[in-house]
Protein backbone atom coordinates (compact mmCIF):
# COMPACT_ATOMS: atom_id res chain seq x y z
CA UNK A 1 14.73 -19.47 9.98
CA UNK A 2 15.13 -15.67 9.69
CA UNK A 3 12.67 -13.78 8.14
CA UNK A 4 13.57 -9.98 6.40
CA UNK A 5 11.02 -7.50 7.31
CA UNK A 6 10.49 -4.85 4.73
CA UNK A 7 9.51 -1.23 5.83
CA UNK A 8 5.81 0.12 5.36
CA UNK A 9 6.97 3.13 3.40
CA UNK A 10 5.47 4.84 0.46
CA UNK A 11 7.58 4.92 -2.67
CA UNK A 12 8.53 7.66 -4.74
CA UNK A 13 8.15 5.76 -7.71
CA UNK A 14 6.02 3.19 -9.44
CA UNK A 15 3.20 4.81 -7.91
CA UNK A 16 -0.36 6.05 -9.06
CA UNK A 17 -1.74 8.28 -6.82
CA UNK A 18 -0.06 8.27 -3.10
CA UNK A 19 1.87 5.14 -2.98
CA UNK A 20 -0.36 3.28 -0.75
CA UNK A 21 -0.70 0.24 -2.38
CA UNK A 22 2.57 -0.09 -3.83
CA UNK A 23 3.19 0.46 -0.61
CA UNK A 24 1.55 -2.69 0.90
CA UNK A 25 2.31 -5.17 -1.70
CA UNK A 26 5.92 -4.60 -1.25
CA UNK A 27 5.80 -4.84 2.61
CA UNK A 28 3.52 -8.20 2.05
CA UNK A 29 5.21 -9.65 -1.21
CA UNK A 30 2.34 -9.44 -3.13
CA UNK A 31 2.13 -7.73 -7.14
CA UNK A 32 0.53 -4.15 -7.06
CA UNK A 33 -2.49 -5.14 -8.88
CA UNK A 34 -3.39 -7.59 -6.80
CA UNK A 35 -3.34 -4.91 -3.62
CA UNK A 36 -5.22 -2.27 -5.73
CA UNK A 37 -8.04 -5.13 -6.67
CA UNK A 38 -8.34 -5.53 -3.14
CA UNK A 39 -9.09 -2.01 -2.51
CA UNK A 40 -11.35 -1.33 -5.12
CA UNK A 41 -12.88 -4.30 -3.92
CA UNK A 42 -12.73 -3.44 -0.34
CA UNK A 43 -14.17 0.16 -1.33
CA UNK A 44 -16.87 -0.99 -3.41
CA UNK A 45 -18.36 -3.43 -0.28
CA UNK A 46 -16.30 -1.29 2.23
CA UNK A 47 -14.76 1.37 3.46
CA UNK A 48 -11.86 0.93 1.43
CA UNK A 49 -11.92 4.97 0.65
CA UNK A 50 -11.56 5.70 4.64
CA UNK A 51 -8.61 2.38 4.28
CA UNK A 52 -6.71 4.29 1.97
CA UNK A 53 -6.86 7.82 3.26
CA UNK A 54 -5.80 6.68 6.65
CA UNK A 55 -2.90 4.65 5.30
CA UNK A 56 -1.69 7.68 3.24
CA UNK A 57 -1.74 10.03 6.31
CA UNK A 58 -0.18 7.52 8.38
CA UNK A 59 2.88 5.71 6.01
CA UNK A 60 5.33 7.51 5.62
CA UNK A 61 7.28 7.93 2.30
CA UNK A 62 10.65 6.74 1.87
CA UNK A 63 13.32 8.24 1.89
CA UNK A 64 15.12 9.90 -1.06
């Protein structure tokens, strides 16, 4: 069994503010709304604010 690894990379489109979570649910397979649920979740009994700045910084965006 071979398994395709997407790249964590932010993309240019289909994004709302940096990319991160469109991001995410394309590297895990998962619908955007469900990953930004998570983080408003996640910041509302988290740190999902610190999350999301970090991942910004850190992912890069894709290329053009």
């Amino acid at each position: 069994m071979t398994t395709h690894s997407v790249a964590l990379q932010r993309p240019r489109r289909g994004k709302m503010i940096a990319g991160v979570c469109a991001a995410l649910a394309n590297r895990f397979g998962m619908s955007v709304g469900t990953v930004r649920l998570l983080f408003v979740l996640f910041g509302l009994f988290g740190a999902g604010e610190i999350a999301y700045l970090v991942l910004w910084v850190i992912v890069p965006k894709a290329p053009r």
